[in-house]
Protein backbone atom coordinates (compact mmCIF):
# COMPACT_ATOMS: atom_id res chain seq x y z
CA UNK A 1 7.66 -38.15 1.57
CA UNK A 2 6.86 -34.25 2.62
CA UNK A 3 9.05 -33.10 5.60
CA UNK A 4 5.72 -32.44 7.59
CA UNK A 5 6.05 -33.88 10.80
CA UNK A 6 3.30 -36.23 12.05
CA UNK A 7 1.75 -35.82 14.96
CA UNK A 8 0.96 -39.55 16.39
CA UNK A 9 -0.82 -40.96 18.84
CA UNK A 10 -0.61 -45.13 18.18
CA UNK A 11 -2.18 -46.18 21.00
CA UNK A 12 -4.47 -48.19 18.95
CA UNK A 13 -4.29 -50.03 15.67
CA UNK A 14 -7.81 -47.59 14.08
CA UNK A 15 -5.16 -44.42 15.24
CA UNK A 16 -2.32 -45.61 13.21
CA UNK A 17 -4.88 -46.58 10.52
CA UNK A 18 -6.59 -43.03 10.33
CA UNK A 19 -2.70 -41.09 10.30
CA UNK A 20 -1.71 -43.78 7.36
CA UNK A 21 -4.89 -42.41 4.99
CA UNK A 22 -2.66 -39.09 4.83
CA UNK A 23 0.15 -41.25 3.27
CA UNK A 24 -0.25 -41.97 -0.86
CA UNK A 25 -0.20 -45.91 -1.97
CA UNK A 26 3.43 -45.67 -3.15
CA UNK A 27 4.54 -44.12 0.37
CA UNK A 28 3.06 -46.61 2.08
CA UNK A 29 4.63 -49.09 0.16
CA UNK A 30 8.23 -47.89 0.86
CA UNK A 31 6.87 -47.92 4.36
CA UNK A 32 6.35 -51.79 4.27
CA UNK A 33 9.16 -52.26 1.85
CA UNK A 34 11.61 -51.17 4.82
CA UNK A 35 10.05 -52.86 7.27
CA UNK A 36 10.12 -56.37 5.05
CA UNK A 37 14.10 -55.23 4.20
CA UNK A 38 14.52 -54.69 8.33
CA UNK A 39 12.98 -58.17 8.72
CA UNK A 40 9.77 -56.95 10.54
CA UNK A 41 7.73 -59.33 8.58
CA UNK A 42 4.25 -58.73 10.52
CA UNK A 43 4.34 -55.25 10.35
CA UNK A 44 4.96 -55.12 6.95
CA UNK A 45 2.09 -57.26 6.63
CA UNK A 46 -0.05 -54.62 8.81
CA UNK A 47 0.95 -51.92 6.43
CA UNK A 48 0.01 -54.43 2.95
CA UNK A 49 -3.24 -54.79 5.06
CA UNK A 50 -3.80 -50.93 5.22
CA UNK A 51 -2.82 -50.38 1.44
CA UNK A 52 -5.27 -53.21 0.39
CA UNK A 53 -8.36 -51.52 2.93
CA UNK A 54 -7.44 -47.83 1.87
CA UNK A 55 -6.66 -48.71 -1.98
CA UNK A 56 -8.16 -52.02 -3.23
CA UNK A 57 -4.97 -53.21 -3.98
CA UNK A 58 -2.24 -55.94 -3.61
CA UNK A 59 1.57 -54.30 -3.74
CA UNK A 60 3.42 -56.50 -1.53
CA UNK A 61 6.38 -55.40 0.80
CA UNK A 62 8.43 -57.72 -1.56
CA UNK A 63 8.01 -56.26 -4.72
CA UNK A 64 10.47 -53.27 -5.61
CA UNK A 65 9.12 -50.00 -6.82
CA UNK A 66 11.64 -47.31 -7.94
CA UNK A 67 11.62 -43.61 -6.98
CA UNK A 68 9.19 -41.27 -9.25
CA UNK A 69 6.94 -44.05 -9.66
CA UNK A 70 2.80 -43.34 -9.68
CA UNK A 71 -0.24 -44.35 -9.22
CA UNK A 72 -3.29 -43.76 -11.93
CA UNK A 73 -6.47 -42.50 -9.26
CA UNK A 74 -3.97 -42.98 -6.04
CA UNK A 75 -3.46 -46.77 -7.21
CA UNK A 76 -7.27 -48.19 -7.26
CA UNK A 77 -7.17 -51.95 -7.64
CA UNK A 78 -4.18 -52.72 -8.72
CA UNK A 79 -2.36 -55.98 -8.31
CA UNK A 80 1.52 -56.12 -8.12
CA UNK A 81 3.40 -59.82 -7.89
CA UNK A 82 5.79 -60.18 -4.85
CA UNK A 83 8.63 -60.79 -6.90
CA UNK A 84 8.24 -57.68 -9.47
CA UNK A 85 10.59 -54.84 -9.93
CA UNK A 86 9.54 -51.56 -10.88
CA UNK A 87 11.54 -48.96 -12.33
CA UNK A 88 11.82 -45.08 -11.77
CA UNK A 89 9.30 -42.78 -12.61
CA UNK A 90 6.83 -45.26 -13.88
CA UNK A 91 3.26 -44.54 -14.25
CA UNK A 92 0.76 -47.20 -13.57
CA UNK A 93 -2.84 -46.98 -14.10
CA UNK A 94 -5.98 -48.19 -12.09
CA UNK A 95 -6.94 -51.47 -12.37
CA UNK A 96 -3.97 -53.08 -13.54
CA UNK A 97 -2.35 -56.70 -12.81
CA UNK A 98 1.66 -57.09 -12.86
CA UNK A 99 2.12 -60.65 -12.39
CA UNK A 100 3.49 -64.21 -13.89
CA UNK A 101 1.72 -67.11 -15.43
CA UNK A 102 2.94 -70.66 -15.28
CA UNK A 103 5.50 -71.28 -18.11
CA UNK A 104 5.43 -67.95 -18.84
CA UNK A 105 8.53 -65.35 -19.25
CA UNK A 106 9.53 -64.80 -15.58
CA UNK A 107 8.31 -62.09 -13.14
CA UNK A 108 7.39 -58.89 -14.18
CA UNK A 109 10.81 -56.79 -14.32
CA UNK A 110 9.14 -53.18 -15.56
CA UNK A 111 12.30 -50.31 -16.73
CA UNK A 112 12.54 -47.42 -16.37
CA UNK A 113 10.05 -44.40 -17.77
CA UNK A 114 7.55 -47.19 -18.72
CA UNK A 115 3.54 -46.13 -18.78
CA UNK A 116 0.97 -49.16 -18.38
CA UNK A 117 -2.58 -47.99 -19.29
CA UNK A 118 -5.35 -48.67 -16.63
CA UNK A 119 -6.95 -52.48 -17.20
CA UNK A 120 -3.96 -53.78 -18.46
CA UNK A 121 -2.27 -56.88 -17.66
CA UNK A 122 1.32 -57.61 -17.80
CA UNK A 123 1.76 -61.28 -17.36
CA UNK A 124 5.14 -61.62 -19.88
CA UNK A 125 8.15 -60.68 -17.71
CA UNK A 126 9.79 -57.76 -18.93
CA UNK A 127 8.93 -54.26 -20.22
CA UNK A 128 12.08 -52.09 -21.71
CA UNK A 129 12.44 -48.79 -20.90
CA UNK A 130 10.15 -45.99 -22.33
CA UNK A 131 7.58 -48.46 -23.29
CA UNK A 132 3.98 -47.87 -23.46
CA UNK A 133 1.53 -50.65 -22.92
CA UNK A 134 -2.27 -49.48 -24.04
CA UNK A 135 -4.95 -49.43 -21.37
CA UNK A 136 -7.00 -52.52 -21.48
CA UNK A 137 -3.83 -54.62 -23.15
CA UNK A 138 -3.31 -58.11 -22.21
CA UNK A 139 0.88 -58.54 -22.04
CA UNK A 140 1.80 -62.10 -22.49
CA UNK A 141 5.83 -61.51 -24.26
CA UNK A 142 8.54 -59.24 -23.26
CA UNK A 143 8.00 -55.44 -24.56
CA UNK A 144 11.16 -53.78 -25.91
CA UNK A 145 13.04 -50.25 -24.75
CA UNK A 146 10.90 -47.68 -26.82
CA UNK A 147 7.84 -49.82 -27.84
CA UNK A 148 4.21 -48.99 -27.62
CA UNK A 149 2.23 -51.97 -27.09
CA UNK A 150 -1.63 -52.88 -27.30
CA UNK A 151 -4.53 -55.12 -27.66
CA UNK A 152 -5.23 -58.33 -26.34
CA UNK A 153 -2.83 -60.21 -26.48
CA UNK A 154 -0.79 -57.43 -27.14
CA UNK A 155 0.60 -56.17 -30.47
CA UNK A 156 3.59 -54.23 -31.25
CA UNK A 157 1.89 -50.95 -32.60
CA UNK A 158 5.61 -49.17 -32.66
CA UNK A 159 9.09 -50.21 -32.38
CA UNK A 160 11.47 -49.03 -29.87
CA UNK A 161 14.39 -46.71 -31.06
CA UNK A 162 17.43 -49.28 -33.17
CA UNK A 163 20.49 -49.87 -30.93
């Protein structure tokens, strides 16, 4: 967050929705994500609330999101499982679904340097890092370090880098 001091007068829930609209999707996030850590449970509810009204979206105070990481269009519908992980410096179009289908390969554990193309939908546990995953793909296997990804269901279109 910017050093810029705010200004607040919280005297009523609209008030300390109209200050939060300054704050991007991600911010607000680590907001919540503290507040969920500090066992405030409510209030990090209140903030999910404000980041579903102001963005369309579901990112719940659970999931983790690492420093660096963005938001295609300031994070427009996109919906994050409570138990994901996100790595550093990420970047995350609109419109796209991190999340875990019955039987499938776990929650969605994203590394690090990782770009998901808006519409997609990640729904095979984990993506290496420095792998691209096409917009409009449909993710249903783990993605390896260095692979670019597309289609639905997804195809390997590159390998990653050999170990």
């Amino acid at each position: 967050m910017s050093s810029e001091a705010f200004d607040l007068d919280l005297a009523s829930e609209d008030a300390l929705k109209v200050e939060m609209r300054r704050l991007s999707l991600v911010q607000l996030h680590s907001v919540a994500h503290q507040l969920h850590g500090w066992g405030f449970s409510l209030e990090a509810q209140f903030v999910d609330g404000v980041i579903f009204d102001l963005f369309n979206s579901r990112v719940p105070a659970a999931a983790i999101i690492g420093e660096g990481t963005t938001f295609g269009y300031g994070g427009i519908g996109v919906v994050i499982h409570k138990g994901s992980v996100i790595g550093r410096n990420v970047k995350i179009g609109q419109n796209v679904t991190l999340g875990s289908r019955a039987g499938g390969a776990g929650l969605p554990v994203i590394g690090d340097d990782v770009y998901i193309g808006p519409n997609s939908v990640c729904l095979g546990g984990s993506v290496g890092d420095g792998a691209v995953i096409g917009a409009g793909s449909v993710v249903l296997h783990p993605v390896a370090a260095g692979a670019v990804v597309a289609g639905n269901p997804a195809r390997t279109i590159r390998s990653g880098p050999k170990p």
